[in-house]
N, C-alpha and C. Protein backbone atom coordinates (compact mmCIF):
# COMPACT_ATOMS: atom_id res chain seq x y z
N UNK A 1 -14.59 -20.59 -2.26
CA UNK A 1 -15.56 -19.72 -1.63
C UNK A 1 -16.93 -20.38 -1.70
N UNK A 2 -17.68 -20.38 -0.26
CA UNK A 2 -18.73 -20.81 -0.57
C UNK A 2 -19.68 -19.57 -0.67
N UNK A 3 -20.80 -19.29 -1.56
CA UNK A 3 -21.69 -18.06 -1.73
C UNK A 3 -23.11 -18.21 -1.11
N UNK A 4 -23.73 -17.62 -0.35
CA UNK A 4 -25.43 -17.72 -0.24
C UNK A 4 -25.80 -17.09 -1.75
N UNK A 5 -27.60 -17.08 -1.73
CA UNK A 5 -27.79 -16.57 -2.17
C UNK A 5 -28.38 -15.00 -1.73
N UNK A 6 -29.11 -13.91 -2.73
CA UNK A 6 -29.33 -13.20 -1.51
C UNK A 6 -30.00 -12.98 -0.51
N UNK A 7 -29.56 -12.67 0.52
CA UNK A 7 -30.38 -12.69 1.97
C UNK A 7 -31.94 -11.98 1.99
N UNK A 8 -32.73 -12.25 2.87
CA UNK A 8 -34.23 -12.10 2.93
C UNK A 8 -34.19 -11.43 3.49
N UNK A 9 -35.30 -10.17 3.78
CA UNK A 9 -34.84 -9.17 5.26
C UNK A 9 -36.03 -9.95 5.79
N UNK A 10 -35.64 -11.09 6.66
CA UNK A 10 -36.79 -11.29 7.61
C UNK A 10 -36.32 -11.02 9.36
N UNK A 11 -36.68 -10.93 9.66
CA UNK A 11 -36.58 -10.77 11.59
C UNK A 11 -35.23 -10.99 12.13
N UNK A 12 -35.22 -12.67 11.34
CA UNK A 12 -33.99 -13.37 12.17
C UNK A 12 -32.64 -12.59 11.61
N UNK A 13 -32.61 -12.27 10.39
CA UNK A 13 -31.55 -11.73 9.52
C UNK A 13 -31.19 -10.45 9.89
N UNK A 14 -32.59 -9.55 10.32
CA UNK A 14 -32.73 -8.25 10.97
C UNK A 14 -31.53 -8.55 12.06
N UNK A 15 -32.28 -9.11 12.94
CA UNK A 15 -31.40 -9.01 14.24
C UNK A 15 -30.07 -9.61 14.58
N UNK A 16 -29.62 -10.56 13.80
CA UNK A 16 -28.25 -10.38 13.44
C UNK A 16 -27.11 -9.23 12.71
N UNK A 17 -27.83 -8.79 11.96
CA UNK A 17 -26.94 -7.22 11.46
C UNK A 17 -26.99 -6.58 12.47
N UNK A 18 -27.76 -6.43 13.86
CA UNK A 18 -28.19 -5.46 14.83
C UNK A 18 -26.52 -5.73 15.60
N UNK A 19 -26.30 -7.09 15.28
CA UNK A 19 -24.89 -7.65 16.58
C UNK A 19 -23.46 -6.91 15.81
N UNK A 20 -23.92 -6.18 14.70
CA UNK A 20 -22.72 -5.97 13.81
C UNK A 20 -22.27 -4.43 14.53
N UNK A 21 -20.96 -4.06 15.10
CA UNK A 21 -21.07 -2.71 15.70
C UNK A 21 -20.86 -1.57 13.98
N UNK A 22 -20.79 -2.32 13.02
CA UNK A 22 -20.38 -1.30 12.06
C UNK A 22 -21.86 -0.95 11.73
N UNK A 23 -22.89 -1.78 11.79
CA UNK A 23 -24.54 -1.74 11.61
C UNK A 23 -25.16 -1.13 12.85
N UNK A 24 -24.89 -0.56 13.38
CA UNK A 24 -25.54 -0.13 14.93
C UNK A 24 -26.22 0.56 14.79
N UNK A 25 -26.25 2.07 13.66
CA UNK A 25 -26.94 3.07 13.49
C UNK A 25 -27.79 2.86 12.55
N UNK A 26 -28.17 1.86 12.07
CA UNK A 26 -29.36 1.56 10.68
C UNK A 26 -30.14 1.48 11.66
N UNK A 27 -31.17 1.41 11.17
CA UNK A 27 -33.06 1.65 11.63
C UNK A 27 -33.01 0.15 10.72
N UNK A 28 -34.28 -0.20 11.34
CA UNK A 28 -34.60 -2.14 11.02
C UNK A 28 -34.77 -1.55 9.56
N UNK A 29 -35.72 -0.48 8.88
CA UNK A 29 -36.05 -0.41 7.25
C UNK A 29 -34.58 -0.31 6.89
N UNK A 30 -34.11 0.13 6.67
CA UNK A 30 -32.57 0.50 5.92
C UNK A 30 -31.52 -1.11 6.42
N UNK A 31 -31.54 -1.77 7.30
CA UNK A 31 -30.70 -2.74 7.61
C UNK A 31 -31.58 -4.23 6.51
N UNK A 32 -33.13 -3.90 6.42
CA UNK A 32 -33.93 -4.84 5.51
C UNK A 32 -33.27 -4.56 3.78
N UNK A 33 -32.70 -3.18 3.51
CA UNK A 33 -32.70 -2.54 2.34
C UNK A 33 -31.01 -3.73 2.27
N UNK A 34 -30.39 -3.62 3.20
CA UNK A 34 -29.05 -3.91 3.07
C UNK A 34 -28.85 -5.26 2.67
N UNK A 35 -29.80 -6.06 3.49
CA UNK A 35 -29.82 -7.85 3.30
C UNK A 35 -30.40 -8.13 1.87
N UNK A 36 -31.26 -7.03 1.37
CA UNK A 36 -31.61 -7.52 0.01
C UNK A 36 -30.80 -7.56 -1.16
N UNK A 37 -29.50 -6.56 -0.48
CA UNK A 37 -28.12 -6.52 -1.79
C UNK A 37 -27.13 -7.30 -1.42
N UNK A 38 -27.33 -8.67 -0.08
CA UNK A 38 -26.15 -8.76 0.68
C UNK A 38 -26.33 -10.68 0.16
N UNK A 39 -25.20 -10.87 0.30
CA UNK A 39 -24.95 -12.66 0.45
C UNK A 39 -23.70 -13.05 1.81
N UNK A 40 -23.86 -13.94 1.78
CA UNK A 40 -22.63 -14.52 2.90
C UNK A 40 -21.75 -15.23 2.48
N UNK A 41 -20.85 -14.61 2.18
CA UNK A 41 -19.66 -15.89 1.86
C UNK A 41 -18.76 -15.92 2.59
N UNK A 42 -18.32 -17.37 2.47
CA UNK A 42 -17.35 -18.34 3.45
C UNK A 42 -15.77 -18.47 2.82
N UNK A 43 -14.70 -17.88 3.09
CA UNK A 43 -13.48 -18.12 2.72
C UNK A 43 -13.13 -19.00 3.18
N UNK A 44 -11.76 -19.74 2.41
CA UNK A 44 -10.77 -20.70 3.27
C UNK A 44 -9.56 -20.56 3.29
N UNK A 45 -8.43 -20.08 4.33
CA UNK A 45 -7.58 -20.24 4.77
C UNK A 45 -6.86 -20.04 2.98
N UNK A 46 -6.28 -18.48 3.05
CA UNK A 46 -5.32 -18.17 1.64
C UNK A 46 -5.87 -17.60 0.56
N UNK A 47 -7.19 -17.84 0.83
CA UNK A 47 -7.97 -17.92 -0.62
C UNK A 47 -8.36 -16.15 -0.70
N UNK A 48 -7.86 -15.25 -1.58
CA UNK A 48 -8.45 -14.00 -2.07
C UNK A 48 -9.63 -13.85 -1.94
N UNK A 49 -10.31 -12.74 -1.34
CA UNK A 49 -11.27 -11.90 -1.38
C UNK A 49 -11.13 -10.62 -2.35
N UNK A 50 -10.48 -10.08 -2.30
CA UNK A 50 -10.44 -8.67 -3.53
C UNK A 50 -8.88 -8.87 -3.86
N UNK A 51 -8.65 -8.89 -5.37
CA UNK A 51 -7.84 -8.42 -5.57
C UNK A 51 -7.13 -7.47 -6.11
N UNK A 52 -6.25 -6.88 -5.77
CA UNK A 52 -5.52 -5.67 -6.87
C UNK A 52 -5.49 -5.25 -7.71
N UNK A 53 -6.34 -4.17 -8.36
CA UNK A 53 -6.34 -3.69 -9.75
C UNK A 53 -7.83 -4.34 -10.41
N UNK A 54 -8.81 -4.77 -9.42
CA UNK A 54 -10.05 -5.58 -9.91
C UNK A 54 -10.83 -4.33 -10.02
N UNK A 55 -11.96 -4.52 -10.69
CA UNK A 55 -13.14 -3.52 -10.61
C UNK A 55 -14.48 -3.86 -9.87
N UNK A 56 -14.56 -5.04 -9.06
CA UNK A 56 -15.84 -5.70 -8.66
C UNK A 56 -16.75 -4.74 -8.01
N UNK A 57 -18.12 -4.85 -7.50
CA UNK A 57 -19.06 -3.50 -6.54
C UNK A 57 -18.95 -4.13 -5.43
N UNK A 58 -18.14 -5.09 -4.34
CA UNK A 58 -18.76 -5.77 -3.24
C UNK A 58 -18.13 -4.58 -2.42
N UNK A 59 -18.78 -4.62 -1.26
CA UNK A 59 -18.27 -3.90 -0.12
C UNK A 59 -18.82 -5.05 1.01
N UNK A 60 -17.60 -5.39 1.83
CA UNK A 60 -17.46 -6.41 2.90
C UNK A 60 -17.41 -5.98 4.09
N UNK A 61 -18.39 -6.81 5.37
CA UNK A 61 -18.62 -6.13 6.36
C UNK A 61 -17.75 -8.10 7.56
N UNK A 62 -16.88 -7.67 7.98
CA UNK A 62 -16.55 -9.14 8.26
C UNK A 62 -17.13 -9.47 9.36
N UNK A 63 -18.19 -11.06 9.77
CA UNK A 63 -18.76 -11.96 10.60
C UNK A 63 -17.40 -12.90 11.17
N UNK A 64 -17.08 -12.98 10.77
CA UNK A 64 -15.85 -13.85 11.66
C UNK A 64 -14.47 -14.21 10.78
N UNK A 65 -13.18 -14.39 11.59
CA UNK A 65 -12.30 -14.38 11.11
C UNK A 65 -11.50 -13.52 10.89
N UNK A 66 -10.55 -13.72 9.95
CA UNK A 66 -9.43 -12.50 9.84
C UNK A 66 -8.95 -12.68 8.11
N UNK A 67 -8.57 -11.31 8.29
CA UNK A 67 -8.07 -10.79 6.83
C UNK A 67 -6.51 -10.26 6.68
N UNK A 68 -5.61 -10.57 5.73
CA UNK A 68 -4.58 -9.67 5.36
C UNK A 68 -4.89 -8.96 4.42
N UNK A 69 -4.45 -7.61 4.71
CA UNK A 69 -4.62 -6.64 3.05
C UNK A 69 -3.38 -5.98 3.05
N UNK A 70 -2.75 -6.46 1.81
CA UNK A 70 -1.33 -6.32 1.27
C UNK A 70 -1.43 -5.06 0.09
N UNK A 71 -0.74 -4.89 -0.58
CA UNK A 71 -0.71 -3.89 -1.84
C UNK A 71 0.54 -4.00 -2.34
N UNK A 72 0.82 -4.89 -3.66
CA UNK A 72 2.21 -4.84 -4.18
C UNK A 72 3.12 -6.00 -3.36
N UNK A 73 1.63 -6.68 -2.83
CA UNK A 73 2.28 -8.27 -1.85
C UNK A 73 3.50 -7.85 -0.51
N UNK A 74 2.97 -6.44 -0.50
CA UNK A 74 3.91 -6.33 1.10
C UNK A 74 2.46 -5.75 2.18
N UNK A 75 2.36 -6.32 3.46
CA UNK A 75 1.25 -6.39 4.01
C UNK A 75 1.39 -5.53 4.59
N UNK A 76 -0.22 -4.67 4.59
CA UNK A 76 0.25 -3.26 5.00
C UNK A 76 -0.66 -3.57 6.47
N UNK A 77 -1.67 -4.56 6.63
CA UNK A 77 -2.35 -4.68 8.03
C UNK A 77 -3.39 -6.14 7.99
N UNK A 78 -3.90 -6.31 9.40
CA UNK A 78 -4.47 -7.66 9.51
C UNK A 78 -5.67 -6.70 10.28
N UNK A 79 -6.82 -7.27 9.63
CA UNK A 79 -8.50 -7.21 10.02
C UNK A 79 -8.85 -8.75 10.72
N UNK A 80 -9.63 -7.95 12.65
CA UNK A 80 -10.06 -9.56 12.29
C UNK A 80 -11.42 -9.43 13.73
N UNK A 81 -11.93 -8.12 13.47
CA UNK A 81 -12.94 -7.38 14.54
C UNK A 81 -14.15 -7.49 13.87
N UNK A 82 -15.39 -8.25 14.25
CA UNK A 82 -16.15 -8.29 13.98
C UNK A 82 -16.75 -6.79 13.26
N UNK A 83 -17.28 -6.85 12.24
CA UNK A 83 -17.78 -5.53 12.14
C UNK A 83 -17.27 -5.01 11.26
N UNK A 84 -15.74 -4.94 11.21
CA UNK A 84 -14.62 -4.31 10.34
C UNK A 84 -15.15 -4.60 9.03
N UNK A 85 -15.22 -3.22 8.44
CA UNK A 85 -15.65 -3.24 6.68
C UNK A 85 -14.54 -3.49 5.91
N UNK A 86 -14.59 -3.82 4.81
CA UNK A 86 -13.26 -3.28 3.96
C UNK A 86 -13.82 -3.89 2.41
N UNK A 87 -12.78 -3.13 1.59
CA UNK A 87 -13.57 -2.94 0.14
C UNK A 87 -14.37 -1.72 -0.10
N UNK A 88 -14.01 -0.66 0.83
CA UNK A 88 -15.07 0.70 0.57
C UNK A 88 -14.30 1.25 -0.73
N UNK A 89 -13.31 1.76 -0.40
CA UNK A 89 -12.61 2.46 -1.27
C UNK A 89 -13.14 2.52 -2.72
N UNK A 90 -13.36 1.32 -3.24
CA UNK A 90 -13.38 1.16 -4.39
C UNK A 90 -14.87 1.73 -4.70
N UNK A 91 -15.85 1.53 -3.89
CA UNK A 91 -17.20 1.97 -3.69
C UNK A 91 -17.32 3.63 -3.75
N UNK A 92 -16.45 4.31 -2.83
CA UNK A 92 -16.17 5.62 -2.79
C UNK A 92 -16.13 6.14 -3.99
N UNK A 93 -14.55 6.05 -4.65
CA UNK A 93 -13.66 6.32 -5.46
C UNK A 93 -13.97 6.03 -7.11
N UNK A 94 -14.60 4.83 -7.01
CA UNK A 94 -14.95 4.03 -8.44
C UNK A 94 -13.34 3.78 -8.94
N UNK A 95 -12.77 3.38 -8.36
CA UNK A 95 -11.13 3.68 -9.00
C UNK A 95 -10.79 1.48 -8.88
N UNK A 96 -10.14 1.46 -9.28
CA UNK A 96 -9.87 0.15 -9.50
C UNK A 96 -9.47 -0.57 -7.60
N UNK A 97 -9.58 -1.81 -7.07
CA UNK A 97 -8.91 -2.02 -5.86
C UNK A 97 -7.41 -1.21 -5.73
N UNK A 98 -7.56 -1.38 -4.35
CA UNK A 98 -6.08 -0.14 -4.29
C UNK A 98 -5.73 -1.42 -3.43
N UNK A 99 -6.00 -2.66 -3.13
CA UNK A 99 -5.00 -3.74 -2.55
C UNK A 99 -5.97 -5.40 -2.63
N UNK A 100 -5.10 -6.20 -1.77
CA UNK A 100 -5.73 -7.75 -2.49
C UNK A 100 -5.57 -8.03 -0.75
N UNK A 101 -6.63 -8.77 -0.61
CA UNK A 101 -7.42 -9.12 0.46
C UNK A 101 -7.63 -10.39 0.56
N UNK A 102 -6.93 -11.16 1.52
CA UNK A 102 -6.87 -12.81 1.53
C UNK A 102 -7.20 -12.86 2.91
N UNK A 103 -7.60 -14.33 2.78
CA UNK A 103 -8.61 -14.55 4.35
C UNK A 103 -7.48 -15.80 4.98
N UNK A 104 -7.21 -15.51 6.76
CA UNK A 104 -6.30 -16.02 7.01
C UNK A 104 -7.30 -17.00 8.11
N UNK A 105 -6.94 -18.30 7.77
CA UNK A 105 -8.05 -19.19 8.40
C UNK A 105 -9.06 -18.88 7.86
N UNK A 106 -10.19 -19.74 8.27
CA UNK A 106 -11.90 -19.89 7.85
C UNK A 106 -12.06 -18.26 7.87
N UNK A 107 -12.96 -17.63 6.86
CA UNK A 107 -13.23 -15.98 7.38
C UNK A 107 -14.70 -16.20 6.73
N UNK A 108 -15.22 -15.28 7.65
CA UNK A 108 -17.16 -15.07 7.12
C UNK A 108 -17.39 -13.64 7.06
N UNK A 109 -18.33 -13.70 5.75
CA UNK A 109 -18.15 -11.78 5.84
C UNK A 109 -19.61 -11.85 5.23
N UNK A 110 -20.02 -11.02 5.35
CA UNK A 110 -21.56 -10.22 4.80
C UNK A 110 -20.82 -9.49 3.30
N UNK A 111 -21.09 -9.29 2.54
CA UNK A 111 -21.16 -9.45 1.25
C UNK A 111 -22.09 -7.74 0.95
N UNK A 112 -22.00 -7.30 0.24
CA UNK A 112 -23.12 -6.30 -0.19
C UNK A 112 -22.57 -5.80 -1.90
N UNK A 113 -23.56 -6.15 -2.71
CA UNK A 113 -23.47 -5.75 -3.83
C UNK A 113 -23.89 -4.98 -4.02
N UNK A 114 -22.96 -3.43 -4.24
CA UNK A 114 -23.45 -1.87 -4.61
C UNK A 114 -23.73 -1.95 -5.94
N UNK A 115 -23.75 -2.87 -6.87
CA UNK A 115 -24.42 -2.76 -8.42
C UNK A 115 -25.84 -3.31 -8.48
N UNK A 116 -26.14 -3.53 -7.14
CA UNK A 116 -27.85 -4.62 -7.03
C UNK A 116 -28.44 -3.94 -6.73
N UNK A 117 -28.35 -2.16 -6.92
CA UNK A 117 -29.66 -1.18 -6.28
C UNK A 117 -30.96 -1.46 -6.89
N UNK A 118 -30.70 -2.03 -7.92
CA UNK A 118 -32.21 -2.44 -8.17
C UNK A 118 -33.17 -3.63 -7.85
N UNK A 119 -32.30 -4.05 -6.73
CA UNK A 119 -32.95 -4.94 -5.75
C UNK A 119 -33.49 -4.17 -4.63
N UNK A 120 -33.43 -2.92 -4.81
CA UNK A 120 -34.13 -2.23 -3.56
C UNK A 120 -35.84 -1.35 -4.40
N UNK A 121 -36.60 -1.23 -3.13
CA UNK A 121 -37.87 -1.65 -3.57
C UNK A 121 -38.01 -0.05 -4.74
N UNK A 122 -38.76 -0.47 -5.53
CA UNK A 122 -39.08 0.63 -6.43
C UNK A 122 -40.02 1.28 -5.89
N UNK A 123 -40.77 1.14 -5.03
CA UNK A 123 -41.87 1.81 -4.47
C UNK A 123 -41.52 3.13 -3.52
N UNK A 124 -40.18 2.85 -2.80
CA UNK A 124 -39.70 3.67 -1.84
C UNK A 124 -39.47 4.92 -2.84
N UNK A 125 -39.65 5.83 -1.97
CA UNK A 125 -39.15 7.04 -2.21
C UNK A 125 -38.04 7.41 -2.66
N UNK A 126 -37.63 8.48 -3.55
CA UNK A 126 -35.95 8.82 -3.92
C UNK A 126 -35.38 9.37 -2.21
N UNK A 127 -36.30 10.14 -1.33
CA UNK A 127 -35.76 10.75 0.09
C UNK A 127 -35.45 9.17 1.06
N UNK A 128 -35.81 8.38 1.05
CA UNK A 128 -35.51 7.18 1.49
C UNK A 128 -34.43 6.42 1.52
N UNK A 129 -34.23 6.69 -0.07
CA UNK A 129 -32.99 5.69 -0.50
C UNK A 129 -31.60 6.14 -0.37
N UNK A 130 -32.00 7.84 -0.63
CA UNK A 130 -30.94 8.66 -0.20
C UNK A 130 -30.46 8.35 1.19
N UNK A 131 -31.23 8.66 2.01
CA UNK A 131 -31.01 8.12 3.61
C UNK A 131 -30.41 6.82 3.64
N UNK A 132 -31.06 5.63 3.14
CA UNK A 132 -29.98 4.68 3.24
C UNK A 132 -28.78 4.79 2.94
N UNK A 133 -28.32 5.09 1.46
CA UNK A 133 -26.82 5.68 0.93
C UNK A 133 -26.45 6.27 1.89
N UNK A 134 -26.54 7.85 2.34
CA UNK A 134 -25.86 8.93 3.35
C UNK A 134 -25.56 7.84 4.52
N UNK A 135 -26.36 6.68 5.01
CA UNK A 135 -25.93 6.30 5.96
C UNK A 135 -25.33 5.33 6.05
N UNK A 136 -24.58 4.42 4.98
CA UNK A 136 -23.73 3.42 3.96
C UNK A 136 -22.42 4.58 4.21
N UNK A 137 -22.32 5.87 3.70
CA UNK A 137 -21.39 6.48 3.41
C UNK A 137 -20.82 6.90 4.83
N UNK A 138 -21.91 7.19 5.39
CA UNK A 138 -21.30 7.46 7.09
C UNK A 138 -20.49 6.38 7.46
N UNK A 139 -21.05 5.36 7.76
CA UNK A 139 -19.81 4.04 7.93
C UNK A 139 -18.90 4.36 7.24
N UNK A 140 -18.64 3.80 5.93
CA UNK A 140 -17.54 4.57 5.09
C UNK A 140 -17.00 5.30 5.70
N UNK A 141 -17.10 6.65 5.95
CA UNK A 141 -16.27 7.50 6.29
C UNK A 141 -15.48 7.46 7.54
N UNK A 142 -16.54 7.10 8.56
CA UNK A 142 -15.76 6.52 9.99
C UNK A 142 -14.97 5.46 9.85
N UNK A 143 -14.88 4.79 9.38
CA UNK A 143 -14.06 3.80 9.00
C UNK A 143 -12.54 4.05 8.68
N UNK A 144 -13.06 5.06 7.31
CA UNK A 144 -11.79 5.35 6.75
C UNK A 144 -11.14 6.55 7.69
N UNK A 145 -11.54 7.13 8.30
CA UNK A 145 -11.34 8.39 9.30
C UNK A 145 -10.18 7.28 10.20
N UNK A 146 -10.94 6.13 10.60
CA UNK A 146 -10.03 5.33 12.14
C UNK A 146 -8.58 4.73 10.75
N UNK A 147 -8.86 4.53 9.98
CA UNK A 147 -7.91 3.87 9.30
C UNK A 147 -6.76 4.87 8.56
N UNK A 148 -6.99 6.05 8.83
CA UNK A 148 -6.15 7.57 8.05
C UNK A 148 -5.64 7.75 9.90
N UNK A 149 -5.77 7.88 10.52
CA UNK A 149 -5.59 8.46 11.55
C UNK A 149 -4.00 7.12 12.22
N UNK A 150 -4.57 5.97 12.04
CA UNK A 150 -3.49 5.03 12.41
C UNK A 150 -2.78 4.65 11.51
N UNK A 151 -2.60 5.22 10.04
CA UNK A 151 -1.52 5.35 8.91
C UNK A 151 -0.91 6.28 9.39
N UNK A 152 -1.43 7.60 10.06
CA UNK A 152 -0.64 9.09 9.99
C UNK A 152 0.40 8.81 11.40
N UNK A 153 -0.17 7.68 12.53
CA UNK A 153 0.72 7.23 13.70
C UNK A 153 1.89 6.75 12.62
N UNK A 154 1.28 5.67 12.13
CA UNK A 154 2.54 4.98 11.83
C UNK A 154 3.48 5.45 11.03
N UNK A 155 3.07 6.64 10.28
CA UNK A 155 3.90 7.39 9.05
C UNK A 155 4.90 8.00 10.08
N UNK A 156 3.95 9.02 11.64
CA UNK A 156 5.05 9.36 12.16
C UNK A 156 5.98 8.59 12.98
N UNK A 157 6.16 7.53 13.24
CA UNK A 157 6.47 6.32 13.92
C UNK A 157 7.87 5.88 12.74
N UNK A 158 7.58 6.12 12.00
CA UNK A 158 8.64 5.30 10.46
C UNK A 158 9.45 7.12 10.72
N UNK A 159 9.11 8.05 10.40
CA UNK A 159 9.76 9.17 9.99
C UNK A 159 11.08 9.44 11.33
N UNK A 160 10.35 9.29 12.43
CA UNK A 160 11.30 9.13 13.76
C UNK A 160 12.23 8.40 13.90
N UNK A 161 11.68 6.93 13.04
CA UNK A 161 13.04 5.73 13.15
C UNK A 161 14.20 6.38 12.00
N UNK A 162 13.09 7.16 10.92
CA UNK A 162 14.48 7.73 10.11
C UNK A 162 15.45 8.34 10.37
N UNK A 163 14.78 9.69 11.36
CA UNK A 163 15.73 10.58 11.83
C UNK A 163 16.84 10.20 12.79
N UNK A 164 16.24 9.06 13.72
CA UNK A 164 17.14 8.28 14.38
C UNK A 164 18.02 7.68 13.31
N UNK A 165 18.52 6.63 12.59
CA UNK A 165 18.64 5.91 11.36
C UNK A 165 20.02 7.25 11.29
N UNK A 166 19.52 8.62 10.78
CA UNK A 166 20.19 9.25 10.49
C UNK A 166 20.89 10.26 10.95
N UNK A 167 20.60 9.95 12.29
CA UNK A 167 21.50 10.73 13.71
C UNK A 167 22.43 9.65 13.81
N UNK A 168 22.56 8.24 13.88
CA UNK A 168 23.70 7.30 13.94
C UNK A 168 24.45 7.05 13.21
N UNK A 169 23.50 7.29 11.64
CA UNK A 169 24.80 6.66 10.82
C UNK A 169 25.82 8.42 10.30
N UNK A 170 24.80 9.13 10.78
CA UNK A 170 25.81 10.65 10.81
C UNK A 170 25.50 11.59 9.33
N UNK A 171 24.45 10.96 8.82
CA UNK A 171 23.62 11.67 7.45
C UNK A 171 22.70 12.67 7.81
């Protein structure tokens, strides 16, 4: 893995998070708040990003490339849409990773360390910072909303092949 260090909120940095569709709804102050907890790192082809049962604070917003996220090493889906977050859960929940996350080919992701709030300015307001969070958590939630909704297809998609499964073999 290669690591930046952390990002500057200057202009140029601004308006690249702007190209991110998971960043669309930040205001330039709150997207400046984000680059000050954020780094860029560079995977290579196999190499883990989160793994299973870890406790780390990153929450990943992916710049290019693609991801498998397995659980118990059977793959439950492939990320590879600009934008696509992943690593919330653990952010949510505080609960240990619920899967292990390997980068398939070169992958580039925006980085955000939720334990670096004290890289955000002390001067701001507590009503400020809140607003940034509530709107961290909104992503979050849409996210996980599109990602519950195409588990519940596929749950009913598997339950159908059962009943079929068990109309043939006569169970």
């Amino acid at each position: 893995m290669i690591e930046s260090k952390y990002l500057k909120d200057n202009v140029q940095n601004i308006q690249r998070l702007m190209a991110i569709p998971g960043l669309k709804d930040f205001e330039t102050r709150n997207l400046a708040k984000l680059l000050r907890l954020s780094k860029i790192r560079e995977y290579e082809d196999g190499e883990v990003i989160i793994r299973e049962g870890d406790n780390d604070p990153w929450l990943y917003f992916m710049l290019s490339g693609k991801v498998q996220v397995s659980k118990r090493g059977v793959e439950i889906s492939q990320l590879n849409e600009v934008g696509e977050i992943f690593g919330e859960m653990r952010i949510v929940d505080m609960m240990a990773r619920s899967a292990t996350v390997s980068a398939i080919g070169p992958t580039v992701c925006l980085c955000v360390d939720t334990s670096a709030k004290g890289r955000l300015s002390t001067t701001e307001d507590r009503d400020e910072r809140l607003d940034f969070l509530l709107l961290l958590y909104r992503i979050f939630a849409e996210y996980m909303s599109i990602r519950l909704r195409a588990t519940n297809d596929e749950l009913i998609r598997a339950r159908k092949d059962i009943e079929e499964l068990r109309a043939y073999y006569g169970r």
